[in-house]
PDB file of N, CA and C in Angstrom:
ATOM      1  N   UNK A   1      -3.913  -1.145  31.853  1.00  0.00           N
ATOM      2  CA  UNK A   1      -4.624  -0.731  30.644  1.00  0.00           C
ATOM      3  C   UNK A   1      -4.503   0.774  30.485  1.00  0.00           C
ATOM      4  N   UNK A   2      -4.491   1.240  29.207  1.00  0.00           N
ATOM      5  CA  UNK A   2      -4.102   2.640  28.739  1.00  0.00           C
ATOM      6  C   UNK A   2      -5.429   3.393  28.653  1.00  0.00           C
ATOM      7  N   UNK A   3      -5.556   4.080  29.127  1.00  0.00           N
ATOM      8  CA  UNK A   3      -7.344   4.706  28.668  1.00  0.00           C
ATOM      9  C   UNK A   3      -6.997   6.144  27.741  1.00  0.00           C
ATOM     10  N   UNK A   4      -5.627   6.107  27.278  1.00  0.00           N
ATOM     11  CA  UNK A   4      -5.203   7.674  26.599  1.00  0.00           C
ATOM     12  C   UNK A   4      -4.938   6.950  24.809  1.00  0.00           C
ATOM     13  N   UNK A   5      -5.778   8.447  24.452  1.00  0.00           N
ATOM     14  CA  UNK A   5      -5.847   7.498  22.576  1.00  0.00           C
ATOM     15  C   UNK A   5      -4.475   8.524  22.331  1.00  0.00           C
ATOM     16  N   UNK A   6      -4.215   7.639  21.613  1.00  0.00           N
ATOM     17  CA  UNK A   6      -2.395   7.036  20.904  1.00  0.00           C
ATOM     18  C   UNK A   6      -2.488   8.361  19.694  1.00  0.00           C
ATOM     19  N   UNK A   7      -1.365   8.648  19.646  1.00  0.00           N
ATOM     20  CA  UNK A   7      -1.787   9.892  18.046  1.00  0.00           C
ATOM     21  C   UNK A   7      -0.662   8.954  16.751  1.00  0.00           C
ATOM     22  N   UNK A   8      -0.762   8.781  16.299  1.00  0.00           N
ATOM     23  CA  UNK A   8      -0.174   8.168  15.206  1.00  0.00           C
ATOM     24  C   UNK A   8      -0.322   9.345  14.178  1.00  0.00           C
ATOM     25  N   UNK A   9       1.606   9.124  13.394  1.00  0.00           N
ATOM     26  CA  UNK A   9       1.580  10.547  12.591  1.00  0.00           C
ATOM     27  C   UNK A   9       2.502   9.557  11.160  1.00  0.00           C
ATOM     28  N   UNK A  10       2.305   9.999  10.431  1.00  0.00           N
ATOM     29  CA  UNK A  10       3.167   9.601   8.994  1.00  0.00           C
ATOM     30  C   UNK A  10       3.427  10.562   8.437  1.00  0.00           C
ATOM     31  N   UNK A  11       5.136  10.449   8.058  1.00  0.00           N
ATOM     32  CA  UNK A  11       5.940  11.720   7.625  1.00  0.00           C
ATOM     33  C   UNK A  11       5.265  12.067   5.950  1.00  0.00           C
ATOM     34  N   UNK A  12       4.933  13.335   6.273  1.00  0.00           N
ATOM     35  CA  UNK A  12       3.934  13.781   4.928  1.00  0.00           C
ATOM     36  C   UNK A  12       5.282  13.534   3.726  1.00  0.00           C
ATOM     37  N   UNK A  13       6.159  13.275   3.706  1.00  0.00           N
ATOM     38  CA  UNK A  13       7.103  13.532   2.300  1.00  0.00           C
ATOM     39  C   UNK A  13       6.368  11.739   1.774  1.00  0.00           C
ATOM     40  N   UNK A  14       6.108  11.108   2.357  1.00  0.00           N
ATOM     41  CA  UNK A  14       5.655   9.915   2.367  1.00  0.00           C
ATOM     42  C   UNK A  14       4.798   9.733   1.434  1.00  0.00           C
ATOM     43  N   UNK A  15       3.314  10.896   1.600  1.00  0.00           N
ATOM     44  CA  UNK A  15       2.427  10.894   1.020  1.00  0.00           C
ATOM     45  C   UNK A  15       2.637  10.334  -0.615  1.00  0.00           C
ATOM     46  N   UNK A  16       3.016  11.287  -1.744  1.00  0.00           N
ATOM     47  CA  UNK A  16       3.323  11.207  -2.609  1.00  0.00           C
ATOM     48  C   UNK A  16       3.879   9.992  -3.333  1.00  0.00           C
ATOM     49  N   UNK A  17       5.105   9.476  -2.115  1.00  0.00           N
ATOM     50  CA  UNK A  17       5.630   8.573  -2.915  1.00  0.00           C
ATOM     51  C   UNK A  17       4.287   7.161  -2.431  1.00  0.00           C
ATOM     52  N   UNK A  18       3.458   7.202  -1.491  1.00  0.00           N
ATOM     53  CA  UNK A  18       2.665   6.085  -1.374  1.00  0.00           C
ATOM     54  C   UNK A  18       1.633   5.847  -2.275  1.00  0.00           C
ATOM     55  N   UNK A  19       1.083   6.869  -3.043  1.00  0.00           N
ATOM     56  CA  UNK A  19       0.297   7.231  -4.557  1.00  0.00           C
ATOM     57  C   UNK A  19       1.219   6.586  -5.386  1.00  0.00           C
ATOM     58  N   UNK A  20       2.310   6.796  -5.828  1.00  0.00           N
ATOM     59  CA  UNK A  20       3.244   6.360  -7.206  1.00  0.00           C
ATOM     60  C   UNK A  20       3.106   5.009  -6.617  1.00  0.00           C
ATOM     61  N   UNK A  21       3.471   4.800  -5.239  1.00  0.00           N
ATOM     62  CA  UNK A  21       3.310   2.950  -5.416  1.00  0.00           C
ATOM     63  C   UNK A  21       2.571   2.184  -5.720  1.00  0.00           C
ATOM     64  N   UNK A  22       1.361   2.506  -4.803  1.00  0.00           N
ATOM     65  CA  UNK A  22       0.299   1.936  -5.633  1.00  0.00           C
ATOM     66  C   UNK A  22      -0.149   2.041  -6.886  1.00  0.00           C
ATOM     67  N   UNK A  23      -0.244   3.122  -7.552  1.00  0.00           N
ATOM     68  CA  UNK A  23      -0.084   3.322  -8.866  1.00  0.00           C
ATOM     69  C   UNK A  23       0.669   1.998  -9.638  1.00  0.00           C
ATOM     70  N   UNK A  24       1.554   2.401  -9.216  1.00  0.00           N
ATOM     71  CA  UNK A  24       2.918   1.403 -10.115  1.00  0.00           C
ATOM     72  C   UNK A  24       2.214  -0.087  -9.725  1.00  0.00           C
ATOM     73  N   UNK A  25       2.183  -0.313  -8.446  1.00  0.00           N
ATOM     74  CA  UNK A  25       1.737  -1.905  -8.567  1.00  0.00           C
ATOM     75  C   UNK A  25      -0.022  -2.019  -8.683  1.00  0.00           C
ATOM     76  N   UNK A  26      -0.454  -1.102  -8.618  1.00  0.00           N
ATOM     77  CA  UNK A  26      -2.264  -1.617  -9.676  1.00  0.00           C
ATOM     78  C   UNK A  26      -1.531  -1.956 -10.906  1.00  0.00           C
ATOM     79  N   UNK A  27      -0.781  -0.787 -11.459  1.00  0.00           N
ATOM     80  CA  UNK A  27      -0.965  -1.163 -13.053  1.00  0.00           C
ATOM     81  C   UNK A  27      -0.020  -2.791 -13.299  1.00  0.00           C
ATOM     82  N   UNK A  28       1.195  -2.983 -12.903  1.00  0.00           N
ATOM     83  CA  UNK A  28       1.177  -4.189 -12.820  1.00  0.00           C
ATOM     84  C   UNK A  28       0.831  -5.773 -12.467  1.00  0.00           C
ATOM     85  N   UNK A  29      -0.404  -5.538 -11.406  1.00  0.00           N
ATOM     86  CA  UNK A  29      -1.169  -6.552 -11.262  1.00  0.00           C
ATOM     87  C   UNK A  29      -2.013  -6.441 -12.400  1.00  0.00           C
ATOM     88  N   UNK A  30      -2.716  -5.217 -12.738  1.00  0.00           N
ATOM     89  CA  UNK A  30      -3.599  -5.523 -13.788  1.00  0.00           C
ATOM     90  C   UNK A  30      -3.228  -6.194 -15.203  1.00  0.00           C
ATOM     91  N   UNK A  31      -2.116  -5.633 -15.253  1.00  0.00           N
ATOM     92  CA  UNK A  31      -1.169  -6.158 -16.393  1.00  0.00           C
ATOM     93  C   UNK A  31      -1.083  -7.753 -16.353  1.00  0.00           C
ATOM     94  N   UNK A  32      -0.708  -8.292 -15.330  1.00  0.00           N
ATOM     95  CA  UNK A  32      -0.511  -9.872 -15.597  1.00  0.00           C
ATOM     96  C   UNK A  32      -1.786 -10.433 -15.195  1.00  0.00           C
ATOM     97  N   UNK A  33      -3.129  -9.542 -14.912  1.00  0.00           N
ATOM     98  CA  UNK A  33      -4.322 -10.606 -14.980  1.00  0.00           C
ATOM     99  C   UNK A  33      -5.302 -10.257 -14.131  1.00  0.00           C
ATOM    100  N   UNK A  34      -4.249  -9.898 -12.293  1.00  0.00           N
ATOM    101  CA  UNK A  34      -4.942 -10.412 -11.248  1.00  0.00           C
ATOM    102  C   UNK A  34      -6.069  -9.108 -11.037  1.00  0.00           C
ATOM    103  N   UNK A  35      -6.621  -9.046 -10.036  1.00  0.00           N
ATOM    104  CA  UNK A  35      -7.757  -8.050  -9.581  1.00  0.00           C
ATOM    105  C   UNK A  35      -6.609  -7.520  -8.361  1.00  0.00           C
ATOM    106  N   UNK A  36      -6.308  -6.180  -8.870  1.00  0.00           N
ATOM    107  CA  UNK A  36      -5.041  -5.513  -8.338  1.00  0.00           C
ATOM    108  C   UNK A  36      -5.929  -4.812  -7.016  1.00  0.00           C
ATOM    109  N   UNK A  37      -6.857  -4.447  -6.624  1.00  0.00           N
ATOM    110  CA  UNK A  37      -7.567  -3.846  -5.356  1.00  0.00           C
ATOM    111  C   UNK A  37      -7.699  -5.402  -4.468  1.00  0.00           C
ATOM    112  N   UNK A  38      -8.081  -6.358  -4.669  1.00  0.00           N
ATOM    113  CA  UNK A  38      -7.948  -7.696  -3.895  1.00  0.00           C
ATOM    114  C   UNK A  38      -6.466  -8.135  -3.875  1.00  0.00           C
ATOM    115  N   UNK A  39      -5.288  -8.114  -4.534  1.00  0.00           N
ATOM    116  CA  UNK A  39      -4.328  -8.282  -4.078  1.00  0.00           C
ATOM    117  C   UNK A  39      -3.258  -6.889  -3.048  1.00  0.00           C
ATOM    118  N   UNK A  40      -3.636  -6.043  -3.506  1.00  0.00           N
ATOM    119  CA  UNK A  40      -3.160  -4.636  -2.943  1.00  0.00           C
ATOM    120  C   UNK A  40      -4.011  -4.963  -0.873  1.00  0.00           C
ATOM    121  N   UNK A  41      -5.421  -5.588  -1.102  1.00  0.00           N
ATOM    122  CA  UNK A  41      -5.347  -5.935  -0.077  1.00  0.00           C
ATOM    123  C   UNK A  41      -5.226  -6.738   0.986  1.00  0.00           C
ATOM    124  N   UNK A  42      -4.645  -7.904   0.273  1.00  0.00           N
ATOM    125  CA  UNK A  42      -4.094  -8.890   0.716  1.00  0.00           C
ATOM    126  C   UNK A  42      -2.933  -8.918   1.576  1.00  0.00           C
ATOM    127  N   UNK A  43      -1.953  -8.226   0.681  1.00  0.00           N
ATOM    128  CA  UNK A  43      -1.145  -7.690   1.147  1.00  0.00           C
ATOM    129  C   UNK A  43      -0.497  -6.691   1.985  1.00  0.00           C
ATOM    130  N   UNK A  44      -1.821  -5.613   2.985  1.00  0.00           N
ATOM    131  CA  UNK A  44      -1.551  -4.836   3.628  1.00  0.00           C
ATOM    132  C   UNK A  44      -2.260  -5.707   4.830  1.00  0.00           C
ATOM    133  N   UNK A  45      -3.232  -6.385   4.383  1.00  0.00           N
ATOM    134  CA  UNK A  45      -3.811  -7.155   5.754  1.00  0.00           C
ATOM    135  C   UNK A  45      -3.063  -8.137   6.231  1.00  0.00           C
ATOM    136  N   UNK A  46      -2.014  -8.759   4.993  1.00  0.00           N
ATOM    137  CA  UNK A  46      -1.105  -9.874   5.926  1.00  0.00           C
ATOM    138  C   UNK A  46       0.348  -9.694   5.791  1.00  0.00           C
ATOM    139  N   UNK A  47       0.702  -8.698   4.860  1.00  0.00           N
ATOM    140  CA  UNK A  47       2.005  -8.680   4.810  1.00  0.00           C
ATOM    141  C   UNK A  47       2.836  -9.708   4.031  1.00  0.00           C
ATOM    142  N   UNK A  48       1.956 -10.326   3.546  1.00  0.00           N
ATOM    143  CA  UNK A  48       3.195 -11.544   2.738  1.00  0.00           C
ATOM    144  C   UNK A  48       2.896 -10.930   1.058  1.00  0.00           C
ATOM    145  N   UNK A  49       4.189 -10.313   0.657  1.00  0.00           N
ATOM    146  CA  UNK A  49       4.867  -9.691  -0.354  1.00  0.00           C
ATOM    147  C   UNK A  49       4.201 -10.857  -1.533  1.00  0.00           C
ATOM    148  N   UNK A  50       4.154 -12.029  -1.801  1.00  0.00           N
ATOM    149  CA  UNK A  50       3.311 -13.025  -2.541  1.00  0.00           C
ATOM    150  C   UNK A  50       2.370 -12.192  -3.288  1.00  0.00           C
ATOM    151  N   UNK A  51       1.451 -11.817  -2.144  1.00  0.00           N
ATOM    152  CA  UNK A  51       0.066 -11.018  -3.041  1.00  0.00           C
ATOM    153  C   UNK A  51       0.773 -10.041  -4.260  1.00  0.00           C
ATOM    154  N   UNK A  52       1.795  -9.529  -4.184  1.00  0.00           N
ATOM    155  CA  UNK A  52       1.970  -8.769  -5.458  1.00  0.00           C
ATOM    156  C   UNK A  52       3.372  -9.784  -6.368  1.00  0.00           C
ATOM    157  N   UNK A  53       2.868  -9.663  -7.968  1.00  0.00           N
ATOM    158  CA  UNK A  53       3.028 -10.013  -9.059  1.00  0.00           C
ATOM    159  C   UNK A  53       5.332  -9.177  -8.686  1.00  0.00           C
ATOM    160  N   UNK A  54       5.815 -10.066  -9.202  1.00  0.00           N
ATOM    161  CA  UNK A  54       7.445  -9.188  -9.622  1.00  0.00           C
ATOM    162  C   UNK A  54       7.480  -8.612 -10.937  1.00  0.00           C
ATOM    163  N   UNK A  55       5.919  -8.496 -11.468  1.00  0.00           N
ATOM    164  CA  UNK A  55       6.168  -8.258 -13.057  1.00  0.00           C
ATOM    165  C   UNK A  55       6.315  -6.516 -12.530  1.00  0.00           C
ATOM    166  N   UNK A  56       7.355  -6.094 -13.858  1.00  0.00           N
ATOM    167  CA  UNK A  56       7.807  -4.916 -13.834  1.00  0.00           C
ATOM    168  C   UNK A  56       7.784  -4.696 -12.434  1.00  0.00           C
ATOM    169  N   UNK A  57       8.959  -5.269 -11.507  1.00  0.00           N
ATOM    170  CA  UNK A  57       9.183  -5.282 -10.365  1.00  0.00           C
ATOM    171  C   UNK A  57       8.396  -4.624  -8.965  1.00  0.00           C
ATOM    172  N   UNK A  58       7.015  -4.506  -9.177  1.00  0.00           N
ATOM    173  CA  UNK A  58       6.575  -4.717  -8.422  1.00  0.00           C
ATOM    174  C   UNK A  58       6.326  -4.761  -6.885  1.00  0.00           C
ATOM    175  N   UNK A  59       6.573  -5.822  -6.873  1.00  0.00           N
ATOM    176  CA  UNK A  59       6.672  -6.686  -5.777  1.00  0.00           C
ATOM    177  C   UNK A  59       8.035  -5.688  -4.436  1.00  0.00           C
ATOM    178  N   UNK A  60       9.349  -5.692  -5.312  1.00  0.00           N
ATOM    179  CA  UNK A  60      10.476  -4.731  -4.520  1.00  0.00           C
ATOM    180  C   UNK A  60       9.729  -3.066  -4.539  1.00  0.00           C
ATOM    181  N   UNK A  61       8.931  -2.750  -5.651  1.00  0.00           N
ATOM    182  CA  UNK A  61       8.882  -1.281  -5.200  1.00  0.00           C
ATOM    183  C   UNK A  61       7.206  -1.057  -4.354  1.00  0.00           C
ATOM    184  N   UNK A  62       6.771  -2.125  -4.332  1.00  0.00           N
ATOM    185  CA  UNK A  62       5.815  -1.693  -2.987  1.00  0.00           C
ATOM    186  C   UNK A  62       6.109  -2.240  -1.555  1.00  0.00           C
ATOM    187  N   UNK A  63       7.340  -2.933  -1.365  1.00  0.00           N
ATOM    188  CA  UNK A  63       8.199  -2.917  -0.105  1.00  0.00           C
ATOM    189  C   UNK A  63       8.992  -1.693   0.036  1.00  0.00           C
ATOM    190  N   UNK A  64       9.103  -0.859  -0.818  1.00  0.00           N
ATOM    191  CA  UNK A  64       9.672   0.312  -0.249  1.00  0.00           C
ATOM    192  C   UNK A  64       9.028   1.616   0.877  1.00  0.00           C
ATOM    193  N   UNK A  65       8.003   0.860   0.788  1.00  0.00           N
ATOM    194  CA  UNK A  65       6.774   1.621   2.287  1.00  0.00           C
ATOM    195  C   UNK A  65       6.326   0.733   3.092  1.00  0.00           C
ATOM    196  N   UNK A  66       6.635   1.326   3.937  1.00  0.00           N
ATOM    197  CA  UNK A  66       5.469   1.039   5.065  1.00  0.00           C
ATOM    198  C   UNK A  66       3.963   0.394   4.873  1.00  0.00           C
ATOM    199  N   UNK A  67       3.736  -0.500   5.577  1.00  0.00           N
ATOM    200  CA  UNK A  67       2.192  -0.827   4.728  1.00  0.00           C
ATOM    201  C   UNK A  67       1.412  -0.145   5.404  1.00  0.00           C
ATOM    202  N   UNK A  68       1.422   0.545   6.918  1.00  0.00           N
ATOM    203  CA  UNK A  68       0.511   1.537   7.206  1.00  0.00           C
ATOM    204  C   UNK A  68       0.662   2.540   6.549  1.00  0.00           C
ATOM    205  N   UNK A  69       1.682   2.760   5.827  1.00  0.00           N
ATOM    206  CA  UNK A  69       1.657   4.549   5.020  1.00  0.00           C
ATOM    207  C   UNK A  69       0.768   4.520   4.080  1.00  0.00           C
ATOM    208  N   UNK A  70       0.851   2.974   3.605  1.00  0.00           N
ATOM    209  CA  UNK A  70       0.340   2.590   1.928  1.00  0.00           C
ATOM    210  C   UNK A  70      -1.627   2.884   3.126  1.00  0.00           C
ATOM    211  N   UNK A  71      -1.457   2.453   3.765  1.00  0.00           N
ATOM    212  CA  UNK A  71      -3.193   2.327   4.305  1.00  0.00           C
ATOM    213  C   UNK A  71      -3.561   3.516   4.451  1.00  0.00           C
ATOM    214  N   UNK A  72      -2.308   4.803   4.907  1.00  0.00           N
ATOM    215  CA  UNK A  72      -3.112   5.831   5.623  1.00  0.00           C
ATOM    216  C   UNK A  72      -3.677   6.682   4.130  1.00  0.00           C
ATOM    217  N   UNK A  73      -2.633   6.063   2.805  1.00  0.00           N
ATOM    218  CA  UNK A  73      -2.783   6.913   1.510  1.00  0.00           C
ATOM    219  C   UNK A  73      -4.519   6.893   0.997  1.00  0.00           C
ATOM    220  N   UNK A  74      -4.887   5.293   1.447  1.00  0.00           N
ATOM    221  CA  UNK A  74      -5.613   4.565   1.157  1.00  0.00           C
ATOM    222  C   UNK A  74      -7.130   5.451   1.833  1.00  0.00           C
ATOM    223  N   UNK A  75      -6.996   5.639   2.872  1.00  0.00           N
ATOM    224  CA  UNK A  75      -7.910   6.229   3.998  1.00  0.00           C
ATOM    225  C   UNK A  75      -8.093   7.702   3.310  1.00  0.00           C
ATOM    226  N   UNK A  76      -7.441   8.473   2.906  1.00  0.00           N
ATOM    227  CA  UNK A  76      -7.560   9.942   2.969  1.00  0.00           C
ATOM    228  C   UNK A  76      -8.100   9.979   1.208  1.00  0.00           C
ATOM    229  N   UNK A  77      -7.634   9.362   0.627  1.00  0.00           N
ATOM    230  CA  UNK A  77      -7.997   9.172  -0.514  1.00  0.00           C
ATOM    231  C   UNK A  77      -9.627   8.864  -0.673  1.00  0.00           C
ATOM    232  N   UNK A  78     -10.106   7.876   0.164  1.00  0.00           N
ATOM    233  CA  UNK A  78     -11.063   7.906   0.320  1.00  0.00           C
ATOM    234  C   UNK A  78     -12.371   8.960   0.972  1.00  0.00           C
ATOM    235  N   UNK A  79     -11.609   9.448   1.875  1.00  0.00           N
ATOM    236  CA  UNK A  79     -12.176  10.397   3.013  1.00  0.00           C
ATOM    237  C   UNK A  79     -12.464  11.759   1.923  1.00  0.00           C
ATOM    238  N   UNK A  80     -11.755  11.740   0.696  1.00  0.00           N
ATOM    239  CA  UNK A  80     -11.922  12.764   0.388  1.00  0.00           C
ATOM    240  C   UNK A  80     -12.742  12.800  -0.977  1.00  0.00           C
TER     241      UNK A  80
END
């Protein structure tokens, strides 16, 4: 067993583009209906790409991150 805490780092150029994603896929879940904060977290808690809509493609441009990057955007956003 490890008793040393772990540092976990995400490359800041990251930041930015993890805002436009989510961005881009709220507004297209909202667009075809669904409750885009319950599918946005569906999809970081399980990973199955499903939870997001392919409308206005979607679905391919929030696989272009990391889903911890998309979480850490998620965290600081909040924190602040």
């Amino acid at each position: 067993m490890n008793n040393e805490t772990m540092m976990y780092k995400v490359d800041k150029e990251n930041e930015n583009q993890a805002r436009e994603i989510l961005l881009t896929v709220y507004d297209a879940l909202k667009e075809k209906g669904y409750n885009p904060i319950s599918q946005i977290v569906g999809y970081i808690l399980s990973g199955d790409p499903t939870y997001i809509t392919n409308h206005n493609n979607a679905r391919s441009v929030i696989r272009k991150i990391e889903r911890d990057e998309l979480l850490e955007e998620l965290v600081k956003a909040y924190l602040k």
